[in-house]
C-alpha atoms as a PDB file:
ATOM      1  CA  UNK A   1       6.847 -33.015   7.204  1.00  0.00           C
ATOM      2  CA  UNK A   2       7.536 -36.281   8.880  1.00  0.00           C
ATOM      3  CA  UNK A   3       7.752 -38.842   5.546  1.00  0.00           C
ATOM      4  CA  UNK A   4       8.731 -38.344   1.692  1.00  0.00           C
ATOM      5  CA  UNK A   5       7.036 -40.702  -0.504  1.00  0.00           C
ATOM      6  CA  UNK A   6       9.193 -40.805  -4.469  1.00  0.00           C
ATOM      7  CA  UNK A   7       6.736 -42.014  -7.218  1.00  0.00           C
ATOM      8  CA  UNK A   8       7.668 -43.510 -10.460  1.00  0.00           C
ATOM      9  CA  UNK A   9       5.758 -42.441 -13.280  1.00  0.00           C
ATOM     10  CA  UNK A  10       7.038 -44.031 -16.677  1.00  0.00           C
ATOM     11  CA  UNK A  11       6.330 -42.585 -19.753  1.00  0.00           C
ATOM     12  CA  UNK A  12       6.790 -43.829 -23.606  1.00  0.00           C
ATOM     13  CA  UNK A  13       9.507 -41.717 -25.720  1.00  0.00           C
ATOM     14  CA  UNK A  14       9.000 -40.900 -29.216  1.00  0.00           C
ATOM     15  CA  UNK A  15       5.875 -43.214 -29.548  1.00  0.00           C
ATOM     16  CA  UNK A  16       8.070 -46.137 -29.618  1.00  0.00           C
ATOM     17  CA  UNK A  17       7.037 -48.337 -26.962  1.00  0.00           C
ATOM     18  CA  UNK A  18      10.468 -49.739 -26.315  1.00  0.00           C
ATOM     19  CA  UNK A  19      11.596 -46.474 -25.542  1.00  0.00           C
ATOM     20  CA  UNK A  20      10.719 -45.544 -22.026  1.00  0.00           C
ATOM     21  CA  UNK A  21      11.951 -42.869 -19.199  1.00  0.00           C
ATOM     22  CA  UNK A  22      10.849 -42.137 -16.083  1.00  0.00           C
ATOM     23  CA  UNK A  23       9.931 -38.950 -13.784  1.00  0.00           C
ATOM     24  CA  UNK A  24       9.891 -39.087 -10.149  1.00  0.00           C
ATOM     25  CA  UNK A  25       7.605 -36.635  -8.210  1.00  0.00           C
ATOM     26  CA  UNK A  26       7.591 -36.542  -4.872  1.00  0.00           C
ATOM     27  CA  UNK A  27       5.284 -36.164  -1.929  1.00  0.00           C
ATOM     28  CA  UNK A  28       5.981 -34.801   1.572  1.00  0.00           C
ATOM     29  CA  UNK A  29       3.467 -35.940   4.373  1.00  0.00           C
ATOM     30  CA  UNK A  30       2.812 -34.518   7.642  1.00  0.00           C
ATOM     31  CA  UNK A  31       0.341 -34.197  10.186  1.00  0.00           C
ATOM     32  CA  UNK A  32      -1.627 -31.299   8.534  1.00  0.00           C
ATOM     33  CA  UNK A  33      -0.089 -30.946   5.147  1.00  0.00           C
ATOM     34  CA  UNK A  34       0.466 -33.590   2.050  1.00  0.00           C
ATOM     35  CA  UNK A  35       2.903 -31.539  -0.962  1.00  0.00           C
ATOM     36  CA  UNK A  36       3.300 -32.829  -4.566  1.00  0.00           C
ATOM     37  CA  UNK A  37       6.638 -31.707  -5.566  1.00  0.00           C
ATOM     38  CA  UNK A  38       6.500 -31.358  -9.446  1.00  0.00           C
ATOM     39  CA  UNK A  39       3.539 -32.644 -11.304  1.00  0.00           C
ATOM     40  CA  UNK A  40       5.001 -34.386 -14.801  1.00  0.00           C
ATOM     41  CA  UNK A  41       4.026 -34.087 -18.497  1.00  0.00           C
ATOM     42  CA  UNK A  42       0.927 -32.772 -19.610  1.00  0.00           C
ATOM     43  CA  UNK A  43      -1.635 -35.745 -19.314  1.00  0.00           C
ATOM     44  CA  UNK A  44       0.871 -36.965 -16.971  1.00  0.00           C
ATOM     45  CA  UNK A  45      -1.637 -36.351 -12.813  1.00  0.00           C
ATOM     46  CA  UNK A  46      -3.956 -39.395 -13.533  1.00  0.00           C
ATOM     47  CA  UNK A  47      -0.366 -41.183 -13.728  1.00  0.00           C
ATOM     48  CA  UNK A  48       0.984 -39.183 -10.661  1.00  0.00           C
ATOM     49  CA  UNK A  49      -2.298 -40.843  -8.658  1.00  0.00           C
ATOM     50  CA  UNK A  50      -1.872 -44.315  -9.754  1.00  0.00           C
ATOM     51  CA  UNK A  51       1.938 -44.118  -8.478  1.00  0.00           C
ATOM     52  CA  UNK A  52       0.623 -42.714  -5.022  1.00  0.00           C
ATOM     53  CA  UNK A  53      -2.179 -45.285  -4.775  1.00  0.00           C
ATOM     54  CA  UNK A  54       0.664 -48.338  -5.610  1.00  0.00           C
ATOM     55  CA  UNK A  55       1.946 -46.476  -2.398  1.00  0.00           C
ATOM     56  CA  UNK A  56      -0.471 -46.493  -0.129  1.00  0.00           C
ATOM     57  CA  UNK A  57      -0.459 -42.672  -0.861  1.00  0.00           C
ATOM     58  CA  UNK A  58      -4.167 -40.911  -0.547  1.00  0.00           C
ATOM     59  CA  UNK A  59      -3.882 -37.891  -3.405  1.00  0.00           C
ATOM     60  CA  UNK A  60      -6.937 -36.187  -2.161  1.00  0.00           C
ATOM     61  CA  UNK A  61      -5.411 -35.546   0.915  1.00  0.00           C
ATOM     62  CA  UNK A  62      -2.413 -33.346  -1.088  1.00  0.00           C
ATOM     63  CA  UNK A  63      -2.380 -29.411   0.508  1.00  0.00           C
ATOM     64  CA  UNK A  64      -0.211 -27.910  -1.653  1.00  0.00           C
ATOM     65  CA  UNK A  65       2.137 -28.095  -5.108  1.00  0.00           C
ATOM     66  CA  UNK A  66       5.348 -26.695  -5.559  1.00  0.00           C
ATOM     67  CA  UNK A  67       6.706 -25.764  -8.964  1.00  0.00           C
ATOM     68  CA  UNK A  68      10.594 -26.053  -8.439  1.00  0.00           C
ATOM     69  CA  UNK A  69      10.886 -24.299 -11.911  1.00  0.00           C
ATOM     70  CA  UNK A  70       8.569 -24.127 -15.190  1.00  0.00           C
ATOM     71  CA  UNK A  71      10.063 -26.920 -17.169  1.00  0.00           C
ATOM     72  CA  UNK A  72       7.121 -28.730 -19.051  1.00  0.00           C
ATOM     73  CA  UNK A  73       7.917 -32.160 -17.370  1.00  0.00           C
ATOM     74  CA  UNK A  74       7.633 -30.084 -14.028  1.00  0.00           C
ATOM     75  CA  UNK A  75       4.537 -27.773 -14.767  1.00  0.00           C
ATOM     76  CA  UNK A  76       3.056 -29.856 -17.558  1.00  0.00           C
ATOM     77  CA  UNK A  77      -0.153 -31.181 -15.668  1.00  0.00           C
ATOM     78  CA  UNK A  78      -0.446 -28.538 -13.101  1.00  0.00           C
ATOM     79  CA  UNK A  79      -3.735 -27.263 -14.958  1.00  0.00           C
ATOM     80  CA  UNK A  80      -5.268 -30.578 -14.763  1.00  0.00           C
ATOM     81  CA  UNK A  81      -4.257 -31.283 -11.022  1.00  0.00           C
ATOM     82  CA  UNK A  82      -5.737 -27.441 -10.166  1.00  0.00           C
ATOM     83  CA  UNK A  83      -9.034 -28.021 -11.881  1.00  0.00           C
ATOM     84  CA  UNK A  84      -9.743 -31.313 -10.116  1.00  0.00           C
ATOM     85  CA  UNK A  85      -8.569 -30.190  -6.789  1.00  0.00           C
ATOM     86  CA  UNK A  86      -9.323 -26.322  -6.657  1.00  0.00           C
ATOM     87  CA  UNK A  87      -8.068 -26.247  -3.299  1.00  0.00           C
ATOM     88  CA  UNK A  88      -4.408 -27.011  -3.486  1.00  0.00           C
ATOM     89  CA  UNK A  89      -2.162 -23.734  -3.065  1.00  0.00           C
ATOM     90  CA  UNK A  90       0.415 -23.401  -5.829  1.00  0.00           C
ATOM     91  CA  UNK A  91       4.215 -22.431  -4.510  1.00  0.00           C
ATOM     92  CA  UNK A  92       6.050 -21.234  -7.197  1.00  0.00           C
ATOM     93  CA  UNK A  93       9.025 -18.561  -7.566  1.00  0.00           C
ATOM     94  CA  UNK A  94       7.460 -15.746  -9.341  1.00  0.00           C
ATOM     95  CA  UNK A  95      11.231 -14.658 -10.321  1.00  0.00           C
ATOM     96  CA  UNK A  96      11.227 -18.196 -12.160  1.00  0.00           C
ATOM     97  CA  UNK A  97       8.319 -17.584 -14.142  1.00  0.00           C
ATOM     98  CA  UNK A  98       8.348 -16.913 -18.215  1.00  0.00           C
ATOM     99  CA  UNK A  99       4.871 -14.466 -17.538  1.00  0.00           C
END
């Protein structure tokens, strides 16, 4: 992996729109591979794309997804990401899993 590409994906807390946080996936290029790092909130991957795109960042190009640990604002839209892009290989630590 030759570049690392941090997205900003802002979100609205407690339905208040004054209330906002952020999450901050990130994507490592390379010649033959693109990897999402983490893919946010449930709802959360049409959010993850417009971030790449404001970075000049292709999302059907990504290879893989790694799931750093099953937190929901790490996992959340991982279902969503899987069925558009069938694909993408999932790295995950099996010893991290709540199956």
């Amino acid at each position: 992996m030759n570049e690392l590409v941090i997205l900003t994906v802002e979100h609205v807390l407690n339905d208040n729109e004054n209330e906002k946080a952020s999450i901050h996936p990130v994507i490592l290029k390379g010649a033959k591979e693109m990897v999402l790092v983490g893919c946010g909130f449930p709802g959360f991957f049409s959010k993850i794309k417009e971030s790449a795109i404001a970075q000049n960042v292709n999302i059907d190009s990504l290879t893989k997804v790694v799931i750093t640990h099953q937190d929901i604002d790490h996992v959340g839209s991982l279902a969503e990401l899987k069925s558009e892009y069938s694909n993408i290989k999932i790295l995950a630590d099996i010893k991290k899993s709540r199956i």
